[in-house]
PDB file of N, CA and C in Angstrom:
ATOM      1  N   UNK A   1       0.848  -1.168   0.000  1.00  0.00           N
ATOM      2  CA  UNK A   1       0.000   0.000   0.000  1.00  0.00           C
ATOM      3  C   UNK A   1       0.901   1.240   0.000  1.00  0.00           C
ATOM      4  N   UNK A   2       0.589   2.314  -1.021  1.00  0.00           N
ATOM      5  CA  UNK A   2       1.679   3.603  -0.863  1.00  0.00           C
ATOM      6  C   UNK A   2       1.079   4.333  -0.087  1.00  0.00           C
ATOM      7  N   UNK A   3       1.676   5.301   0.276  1.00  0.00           N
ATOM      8  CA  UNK A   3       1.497   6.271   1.789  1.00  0.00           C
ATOM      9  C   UNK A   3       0.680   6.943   1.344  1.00  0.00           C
ATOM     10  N   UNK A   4       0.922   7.264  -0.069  1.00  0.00           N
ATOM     11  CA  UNK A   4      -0.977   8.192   0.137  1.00  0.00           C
ATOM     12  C   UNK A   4      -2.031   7.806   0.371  1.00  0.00           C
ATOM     13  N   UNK A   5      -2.273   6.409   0.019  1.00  0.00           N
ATOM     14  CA  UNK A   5      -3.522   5.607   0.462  1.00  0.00           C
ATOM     15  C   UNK A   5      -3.602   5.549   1.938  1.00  0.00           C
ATOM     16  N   UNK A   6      -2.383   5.097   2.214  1.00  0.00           N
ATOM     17  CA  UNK A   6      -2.419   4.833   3.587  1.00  0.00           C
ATOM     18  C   UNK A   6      -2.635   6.061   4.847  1.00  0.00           C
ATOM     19  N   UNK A   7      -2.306   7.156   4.114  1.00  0.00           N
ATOM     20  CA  UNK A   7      -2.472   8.495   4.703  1.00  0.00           C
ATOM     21  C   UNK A   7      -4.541   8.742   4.378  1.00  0.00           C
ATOM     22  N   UNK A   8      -4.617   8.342   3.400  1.00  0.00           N
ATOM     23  CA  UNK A   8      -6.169   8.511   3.134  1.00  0.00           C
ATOM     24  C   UNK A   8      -6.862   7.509   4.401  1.00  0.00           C
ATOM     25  N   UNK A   9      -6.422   6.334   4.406  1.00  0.00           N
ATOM     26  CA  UNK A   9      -7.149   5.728   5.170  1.00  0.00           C
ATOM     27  C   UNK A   9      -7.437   6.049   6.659  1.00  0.00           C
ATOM     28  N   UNK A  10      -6.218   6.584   6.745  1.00  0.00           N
ATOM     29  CA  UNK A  10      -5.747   6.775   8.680  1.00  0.00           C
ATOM     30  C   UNK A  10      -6.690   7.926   8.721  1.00  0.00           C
ATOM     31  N   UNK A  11      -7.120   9.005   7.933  1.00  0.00           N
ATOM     32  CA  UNK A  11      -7.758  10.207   7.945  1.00  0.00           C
ATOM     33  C   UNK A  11      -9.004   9.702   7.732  1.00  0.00           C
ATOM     34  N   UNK A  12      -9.313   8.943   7.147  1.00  0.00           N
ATOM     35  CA  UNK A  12     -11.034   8.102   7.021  1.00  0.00           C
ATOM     36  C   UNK A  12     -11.318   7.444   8.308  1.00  0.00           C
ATOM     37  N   UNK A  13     -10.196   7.048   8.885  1.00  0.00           N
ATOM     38  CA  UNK A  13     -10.559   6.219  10.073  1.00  0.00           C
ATOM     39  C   UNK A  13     -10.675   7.154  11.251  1.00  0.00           C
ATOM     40  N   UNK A  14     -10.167   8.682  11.224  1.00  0.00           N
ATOM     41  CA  UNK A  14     -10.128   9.381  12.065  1.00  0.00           C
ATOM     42  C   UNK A  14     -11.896  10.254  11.944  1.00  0.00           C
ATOM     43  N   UNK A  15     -12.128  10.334  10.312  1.00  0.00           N
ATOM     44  CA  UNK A  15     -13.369  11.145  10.772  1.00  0.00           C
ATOM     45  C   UNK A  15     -14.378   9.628  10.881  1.00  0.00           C
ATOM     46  N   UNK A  16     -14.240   9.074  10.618  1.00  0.00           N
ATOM     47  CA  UNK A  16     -14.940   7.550  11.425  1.00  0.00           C
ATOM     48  C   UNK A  16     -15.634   7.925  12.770  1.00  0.00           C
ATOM     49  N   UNK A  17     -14.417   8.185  13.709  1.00  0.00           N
ATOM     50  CA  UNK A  17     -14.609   7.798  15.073  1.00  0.00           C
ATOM     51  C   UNK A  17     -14.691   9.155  15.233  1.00  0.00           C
ATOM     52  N   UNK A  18     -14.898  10.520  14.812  1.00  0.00           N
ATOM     53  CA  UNK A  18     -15.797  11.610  15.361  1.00  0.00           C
ATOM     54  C   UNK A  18     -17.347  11.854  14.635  1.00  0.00           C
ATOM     55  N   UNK A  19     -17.288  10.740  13.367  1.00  0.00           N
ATOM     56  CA  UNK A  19     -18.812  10.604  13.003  1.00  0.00           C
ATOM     57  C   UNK A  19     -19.723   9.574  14.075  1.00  0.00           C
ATOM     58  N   UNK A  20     -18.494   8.835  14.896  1.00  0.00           N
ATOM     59  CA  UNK A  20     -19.523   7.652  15.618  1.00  0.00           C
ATOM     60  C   UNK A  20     -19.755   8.747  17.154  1.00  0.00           C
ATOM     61  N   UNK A  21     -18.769   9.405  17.202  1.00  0.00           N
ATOM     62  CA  UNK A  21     -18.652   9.569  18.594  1.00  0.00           C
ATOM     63  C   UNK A  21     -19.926  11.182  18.573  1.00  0.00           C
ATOM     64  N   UNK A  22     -20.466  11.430  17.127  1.00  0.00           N
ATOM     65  CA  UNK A  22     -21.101  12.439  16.847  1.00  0.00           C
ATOM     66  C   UNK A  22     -22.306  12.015  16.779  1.00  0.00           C
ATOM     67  N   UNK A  23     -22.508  10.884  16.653  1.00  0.00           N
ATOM     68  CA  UNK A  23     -23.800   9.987  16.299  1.00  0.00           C
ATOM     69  C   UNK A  23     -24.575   9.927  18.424  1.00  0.00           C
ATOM     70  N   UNK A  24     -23.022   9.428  18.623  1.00  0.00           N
ATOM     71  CA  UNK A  24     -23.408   8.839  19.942  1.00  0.00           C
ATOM     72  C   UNK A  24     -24.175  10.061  20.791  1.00  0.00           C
ATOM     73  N   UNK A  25     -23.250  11.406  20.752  1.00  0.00           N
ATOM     74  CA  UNK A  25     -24.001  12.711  21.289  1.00  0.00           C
ATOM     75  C   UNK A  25     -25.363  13.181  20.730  1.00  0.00           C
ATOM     76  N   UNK A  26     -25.398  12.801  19.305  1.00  0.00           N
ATOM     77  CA  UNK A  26     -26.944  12.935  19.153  1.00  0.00           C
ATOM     78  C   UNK A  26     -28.138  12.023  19.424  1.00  0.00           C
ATOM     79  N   UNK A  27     -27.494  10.732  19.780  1.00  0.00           N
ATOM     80  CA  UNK A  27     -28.689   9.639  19.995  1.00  0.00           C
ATOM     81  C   UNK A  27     -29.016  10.275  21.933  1.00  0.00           C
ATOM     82  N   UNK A  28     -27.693  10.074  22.576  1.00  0.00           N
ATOM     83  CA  UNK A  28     -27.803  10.395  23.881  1.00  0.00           C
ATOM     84  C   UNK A  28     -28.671  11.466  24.153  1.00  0.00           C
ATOM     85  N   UNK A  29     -28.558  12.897  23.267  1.00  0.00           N
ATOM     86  CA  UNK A  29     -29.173  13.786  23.879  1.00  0.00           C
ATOM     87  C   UNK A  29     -30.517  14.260  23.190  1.00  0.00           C
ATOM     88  N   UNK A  30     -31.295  13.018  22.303  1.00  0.00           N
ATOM     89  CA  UNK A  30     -32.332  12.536  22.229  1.00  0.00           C
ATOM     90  C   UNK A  30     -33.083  13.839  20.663  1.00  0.00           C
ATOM     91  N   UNK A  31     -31.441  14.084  20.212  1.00  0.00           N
ATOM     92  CA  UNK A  31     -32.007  15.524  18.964  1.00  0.00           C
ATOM     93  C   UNK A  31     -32.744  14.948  17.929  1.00  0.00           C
ATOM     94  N   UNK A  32     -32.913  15.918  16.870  1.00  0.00           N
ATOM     95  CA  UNK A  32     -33.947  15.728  16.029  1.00  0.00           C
ATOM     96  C   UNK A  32     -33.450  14.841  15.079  1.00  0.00           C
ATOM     97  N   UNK A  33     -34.059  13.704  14.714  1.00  0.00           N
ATOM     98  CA  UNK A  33     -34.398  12.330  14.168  1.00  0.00           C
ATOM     99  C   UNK A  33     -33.593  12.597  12.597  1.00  0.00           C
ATOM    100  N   UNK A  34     -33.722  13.920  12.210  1.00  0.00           N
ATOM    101  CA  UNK A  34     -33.176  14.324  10.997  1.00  0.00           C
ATOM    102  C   UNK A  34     -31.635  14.040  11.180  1.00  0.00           C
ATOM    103  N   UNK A  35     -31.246  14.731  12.013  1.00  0.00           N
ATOM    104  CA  UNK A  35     -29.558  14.950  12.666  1.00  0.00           C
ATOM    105  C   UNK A  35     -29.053  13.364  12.411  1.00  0.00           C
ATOM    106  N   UNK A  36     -29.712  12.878  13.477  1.00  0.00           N
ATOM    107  CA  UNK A  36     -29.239  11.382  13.735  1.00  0.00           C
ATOM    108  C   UNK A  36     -29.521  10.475  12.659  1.00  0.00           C
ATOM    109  N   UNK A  37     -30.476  10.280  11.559  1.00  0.00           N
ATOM    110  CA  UNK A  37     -30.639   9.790  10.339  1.00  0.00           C
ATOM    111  C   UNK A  37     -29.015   9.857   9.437  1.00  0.00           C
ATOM    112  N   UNK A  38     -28.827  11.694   9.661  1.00  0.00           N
ATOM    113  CA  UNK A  38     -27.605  11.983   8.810  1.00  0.00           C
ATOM    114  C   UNK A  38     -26.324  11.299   9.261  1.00  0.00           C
ATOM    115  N   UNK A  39     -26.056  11.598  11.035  1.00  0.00           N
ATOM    116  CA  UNK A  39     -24.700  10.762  11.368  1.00  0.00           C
ATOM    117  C   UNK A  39     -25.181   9.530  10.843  1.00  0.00           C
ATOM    118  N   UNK A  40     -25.789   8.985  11.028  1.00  0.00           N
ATOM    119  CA  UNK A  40     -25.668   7.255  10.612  1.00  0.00           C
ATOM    120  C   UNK A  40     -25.521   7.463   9.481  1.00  0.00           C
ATOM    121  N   UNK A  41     -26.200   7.965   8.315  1.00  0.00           N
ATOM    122  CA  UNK A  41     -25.834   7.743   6.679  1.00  0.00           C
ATOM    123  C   UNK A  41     -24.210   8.223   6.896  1.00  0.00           C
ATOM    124  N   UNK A  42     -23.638   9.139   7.827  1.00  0.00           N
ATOM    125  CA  UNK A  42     -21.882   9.581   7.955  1.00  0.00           C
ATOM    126  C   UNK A  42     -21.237   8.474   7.750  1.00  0.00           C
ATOM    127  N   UNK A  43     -21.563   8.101   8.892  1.00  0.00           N
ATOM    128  CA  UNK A  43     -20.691   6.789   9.513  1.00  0.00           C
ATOM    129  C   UNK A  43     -20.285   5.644   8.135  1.00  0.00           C
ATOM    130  N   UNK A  44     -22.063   4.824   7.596  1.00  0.00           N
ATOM    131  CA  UNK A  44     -22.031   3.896   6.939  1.00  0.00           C
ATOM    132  C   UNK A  44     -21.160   4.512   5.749  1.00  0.00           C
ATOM    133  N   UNK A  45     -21.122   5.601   4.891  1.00  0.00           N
ATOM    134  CA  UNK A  45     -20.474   6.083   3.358  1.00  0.00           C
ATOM    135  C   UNK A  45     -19.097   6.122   4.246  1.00  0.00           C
ATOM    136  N   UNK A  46     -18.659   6.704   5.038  1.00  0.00           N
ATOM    137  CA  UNK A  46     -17.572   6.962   5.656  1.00  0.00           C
ATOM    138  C   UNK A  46     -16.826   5.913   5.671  1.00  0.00           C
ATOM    139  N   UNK A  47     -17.231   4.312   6.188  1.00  0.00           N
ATOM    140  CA  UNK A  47     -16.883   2.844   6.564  1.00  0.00           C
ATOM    141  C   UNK A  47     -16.600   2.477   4.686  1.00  0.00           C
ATOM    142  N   UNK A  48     -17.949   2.560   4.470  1.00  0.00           N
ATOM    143  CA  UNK A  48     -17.422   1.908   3.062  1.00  0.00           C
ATOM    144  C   UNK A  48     -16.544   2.753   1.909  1.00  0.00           C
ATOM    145  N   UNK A  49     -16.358   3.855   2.346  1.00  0.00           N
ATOM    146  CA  UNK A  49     -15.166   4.886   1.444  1.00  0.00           C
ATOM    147  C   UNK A  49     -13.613   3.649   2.280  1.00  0.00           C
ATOM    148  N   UNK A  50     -13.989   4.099   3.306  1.00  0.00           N
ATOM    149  CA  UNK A  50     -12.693   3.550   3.758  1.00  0.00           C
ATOM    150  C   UNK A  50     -12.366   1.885   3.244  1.00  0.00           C
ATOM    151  N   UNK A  51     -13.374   1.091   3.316  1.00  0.00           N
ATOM    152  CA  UNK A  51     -13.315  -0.098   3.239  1.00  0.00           C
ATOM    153  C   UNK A  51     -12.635  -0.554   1.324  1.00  0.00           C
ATOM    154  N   UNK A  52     -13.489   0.389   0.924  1.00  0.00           N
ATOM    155  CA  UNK A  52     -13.447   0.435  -0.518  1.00  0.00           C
ATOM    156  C   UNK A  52     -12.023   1.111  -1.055  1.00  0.00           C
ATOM    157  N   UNK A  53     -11.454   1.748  -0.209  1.00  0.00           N
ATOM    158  CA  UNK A  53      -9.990   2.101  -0.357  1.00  0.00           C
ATOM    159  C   UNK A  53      -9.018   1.253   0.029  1.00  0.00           C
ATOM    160  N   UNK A  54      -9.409   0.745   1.163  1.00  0.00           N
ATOM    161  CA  UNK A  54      -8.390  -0.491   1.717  1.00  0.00           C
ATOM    162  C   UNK A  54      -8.291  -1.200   0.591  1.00  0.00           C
ATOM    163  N   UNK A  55      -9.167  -1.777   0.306  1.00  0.00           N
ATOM    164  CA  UNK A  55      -9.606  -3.215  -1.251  1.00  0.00           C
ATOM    165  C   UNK A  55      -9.025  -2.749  -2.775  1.00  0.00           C
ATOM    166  N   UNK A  56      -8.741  -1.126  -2.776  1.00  0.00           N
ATOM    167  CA  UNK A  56      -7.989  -0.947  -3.987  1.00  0.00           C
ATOM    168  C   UNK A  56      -9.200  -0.694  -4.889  1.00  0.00           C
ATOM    169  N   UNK A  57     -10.288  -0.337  -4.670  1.00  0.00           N
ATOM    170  CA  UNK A  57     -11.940  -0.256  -5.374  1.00  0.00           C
ATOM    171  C   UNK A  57     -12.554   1.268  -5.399  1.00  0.00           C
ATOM    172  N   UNK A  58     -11.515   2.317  -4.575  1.00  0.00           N
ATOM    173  CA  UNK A  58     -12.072   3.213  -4.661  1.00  0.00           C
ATOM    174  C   UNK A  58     -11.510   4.300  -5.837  1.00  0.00           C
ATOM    175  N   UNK A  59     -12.159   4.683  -6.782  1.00  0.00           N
ATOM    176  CA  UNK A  59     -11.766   5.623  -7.876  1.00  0.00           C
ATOM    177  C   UNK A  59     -10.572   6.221  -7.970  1.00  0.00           C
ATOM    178  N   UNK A  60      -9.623   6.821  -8.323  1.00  0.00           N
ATOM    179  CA  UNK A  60      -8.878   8.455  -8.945  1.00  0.00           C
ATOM    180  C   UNK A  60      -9.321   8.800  -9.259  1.00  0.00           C
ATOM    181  N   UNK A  61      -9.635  10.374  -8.398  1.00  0.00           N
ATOM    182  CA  UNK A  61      -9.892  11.502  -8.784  1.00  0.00           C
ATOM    183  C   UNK A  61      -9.761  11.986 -10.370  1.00  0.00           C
ATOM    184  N   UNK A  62     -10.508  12.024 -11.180  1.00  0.00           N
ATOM    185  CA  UNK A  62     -10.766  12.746 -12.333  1.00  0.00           C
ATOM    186  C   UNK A  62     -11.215  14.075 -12.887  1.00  0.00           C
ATOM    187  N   UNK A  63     -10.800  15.175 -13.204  1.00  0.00           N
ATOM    188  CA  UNK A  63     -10.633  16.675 -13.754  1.00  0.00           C
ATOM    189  C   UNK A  63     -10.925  17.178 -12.773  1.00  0.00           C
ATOM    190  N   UNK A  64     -10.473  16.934 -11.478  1.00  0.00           N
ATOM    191  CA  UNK A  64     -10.584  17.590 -10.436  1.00  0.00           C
ATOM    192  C   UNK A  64     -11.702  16.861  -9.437  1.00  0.00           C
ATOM    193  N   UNK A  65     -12.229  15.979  -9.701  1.00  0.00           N
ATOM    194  CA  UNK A  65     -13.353  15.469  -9.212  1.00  0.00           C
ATOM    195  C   UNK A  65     -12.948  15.349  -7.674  1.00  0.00           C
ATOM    196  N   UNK A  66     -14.187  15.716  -6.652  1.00  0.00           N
ATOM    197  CA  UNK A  66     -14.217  15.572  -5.490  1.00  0.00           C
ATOM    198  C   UNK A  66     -15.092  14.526  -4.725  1.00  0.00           C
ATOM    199  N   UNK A  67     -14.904  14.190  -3.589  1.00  0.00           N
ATOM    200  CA  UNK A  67     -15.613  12.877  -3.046  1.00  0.00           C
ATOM    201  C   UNK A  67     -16.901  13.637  -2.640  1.00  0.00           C
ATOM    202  N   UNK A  68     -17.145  14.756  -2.293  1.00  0.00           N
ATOM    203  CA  UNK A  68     -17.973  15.623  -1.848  1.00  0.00           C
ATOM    204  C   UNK A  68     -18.562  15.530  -0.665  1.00  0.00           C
ATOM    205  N   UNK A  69     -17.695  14.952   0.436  1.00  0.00           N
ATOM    206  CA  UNK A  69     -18.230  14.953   1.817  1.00  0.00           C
ATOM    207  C   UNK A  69     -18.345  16.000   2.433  1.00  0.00           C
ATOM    208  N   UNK A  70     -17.168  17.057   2.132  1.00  0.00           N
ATOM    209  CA  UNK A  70     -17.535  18.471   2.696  1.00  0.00           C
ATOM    210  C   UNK A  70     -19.285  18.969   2.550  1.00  0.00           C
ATOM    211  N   UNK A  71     -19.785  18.754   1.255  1.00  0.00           N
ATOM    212  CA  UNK A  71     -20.947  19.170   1.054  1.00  0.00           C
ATOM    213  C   UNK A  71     -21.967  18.260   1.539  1.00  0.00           C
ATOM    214  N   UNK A  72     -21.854  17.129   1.589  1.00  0.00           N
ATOM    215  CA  UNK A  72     -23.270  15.970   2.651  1.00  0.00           C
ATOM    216  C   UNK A  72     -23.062  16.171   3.714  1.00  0.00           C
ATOM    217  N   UNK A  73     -21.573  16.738   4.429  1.00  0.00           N
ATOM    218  CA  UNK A  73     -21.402  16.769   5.903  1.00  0.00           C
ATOM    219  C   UNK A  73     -21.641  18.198   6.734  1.00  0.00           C
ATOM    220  N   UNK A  74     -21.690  19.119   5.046  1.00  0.00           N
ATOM    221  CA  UNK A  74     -21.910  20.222   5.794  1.00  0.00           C
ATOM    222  C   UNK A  74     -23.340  20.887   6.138  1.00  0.00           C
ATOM    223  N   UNK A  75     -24.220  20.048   5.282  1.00  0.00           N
ATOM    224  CA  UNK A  75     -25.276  20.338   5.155  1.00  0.00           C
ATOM    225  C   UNK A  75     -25.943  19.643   6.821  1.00  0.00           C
ATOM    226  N   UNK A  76     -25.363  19.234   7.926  1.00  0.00           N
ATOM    227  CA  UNK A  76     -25.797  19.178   8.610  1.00  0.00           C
ATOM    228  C   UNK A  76     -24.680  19.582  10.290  1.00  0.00           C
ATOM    229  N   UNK A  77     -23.568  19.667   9.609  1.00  0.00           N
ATOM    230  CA  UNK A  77     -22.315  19.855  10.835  1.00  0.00           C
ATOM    231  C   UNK A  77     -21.691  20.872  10.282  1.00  0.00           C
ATOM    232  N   UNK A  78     -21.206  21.433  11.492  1.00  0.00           N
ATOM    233  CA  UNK A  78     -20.361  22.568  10.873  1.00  0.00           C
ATOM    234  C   UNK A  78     -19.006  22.520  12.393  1.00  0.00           C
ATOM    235  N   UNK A  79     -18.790  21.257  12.459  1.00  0.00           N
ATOM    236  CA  UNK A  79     -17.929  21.109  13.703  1.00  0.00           C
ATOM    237  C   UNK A  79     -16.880  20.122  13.388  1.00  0.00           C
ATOM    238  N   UNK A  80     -15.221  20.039  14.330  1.00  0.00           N
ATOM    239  CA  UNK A  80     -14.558  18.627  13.377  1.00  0.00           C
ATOM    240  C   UNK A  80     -14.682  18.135  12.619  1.00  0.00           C
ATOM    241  N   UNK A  81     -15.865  17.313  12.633  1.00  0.00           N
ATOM    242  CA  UNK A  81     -16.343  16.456  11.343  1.00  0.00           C
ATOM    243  C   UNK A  81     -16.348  17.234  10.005  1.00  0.00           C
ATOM    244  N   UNK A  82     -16.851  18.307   9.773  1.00  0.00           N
ATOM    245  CA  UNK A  82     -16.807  19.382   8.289  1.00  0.00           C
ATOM    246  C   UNK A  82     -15.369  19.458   7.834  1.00  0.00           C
ATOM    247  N   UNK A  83     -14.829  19.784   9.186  1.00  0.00           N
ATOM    248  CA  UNK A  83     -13.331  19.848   9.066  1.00  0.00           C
ATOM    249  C   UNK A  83     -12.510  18.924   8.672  1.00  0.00           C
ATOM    250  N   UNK A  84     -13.226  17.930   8.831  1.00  0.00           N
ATOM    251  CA  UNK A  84     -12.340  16.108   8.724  1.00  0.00           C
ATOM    252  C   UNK A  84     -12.575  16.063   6.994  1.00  0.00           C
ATOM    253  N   UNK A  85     -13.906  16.258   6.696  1.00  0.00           N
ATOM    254  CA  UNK A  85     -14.483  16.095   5.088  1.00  0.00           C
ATOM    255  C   UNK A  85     -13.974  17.282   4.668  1.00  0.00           C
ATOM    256  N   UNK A  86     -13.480  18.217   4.818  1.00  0.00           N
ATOM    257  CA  UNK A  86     -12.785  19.168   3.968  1.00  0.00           C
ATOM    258  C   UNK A  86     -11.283  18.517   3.506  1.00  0.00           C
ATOM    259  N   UNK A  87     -10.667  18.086   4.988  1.00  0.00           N
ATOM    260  CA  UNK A  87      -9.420  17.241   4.255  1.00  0.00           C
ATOM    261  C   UNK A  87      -9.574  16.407   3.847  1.00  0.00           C
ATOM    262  N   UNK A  88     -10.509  15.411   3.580  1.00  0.00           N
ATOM    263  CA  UNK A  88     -10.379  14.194   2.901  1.00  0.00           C
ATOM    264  C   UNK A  88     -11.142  14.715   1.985  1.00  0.00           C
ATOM    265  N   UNK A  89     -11.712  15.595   1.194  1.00  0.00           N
ATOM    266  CA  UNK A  89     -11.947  15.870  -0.483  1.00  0.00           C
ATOM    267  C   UNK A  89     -10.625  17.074  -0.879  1.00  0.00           C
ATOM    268  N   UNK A  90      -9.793  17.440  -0.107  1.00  0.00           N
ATOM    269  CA  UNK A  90      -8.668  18.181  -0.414  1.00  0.00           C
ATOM    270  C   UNK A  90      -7.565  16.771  -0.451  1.00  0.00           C
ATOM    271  N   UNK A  91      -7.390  15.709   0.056  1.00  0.00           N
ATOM    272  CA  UNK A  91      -6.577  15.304   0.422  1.00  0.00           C
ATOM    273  C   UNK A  91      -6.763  14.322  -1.102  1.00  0.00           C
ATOM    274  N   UNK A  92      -8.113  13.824  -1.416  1.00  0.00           N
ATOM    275  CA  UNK A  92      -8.874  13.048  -2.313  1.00  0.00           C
ATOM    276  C   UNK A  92      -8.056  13.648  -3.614  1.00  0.00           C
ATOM    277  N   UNK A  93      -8.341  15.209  -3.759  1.00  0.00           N
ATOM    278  CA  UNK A  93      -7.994  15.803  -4.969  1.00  0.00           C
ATOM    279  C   UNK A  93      -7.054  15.777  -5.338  1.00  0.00           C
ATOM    280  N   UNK A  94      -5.853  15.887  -4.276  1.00  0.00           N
ATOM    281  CA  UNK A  94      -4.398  16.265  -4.363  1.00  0.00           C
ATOM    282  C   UNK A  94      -3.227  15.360  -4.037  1.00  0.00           C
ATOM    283  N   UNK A  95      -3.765  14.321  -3.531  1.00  0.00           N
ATOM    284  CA  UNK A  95      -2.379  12.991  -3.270  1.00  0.00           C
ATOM    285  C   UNK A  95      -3.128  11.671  -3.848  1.00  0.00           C
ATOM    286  N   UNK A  96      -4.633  11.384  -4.284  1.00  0.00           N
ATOM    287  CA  UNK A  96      -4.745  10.338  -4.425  1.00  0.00           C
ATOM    288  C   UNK A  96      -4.760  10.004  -6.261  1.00  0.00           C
TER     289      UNK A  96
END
């Protein structure tokens, strides 16, 4: 595996565990059904981006093409997590 993948993955696995640990604060503190619908759709695209990169299945970036998590993630977070999907469609564009 070359280090950019492997740099992609470690950064997939990092907004992973602030999409679960984002999920967990919204189930706990009982918010709106919309919110918590979205972390879970996070989590699952998040797992299988990653999974699908491990396996050698996930695309190159084409004429600039972006994974566009900044934009599904922002449309409901605007905390770490936005921040995590900004580097991994910057990181997507530019090392993979």
């Amino acid at each position: 595996m070359d280090d950019n993948l492997q740099g992609f993955i470690e950064l997939t696995d990092k907004a992973i565990s602030v999409a679960k640990n984002k999920l967990k604060q919204l189930t706990e503190t009982n918010s709106n059904r919309g919110l918590i619908e979205m972390a879970e759709l996070t989590v699952k695209n998040l797992t299988a981006m990653r999974d699908n990169a491990a396996n050698g299945k996930l695309p190159r970036p084409s004429n600039g093409a972006s994974l566009g998590l900044s934009y599904h993630i922002g449309d409901w977070c605007n905390d770490e997590l936005y921040e995590l999907a900004l580097d991994l469609d910057e990181y997507y564009q530019t090392k993979m």
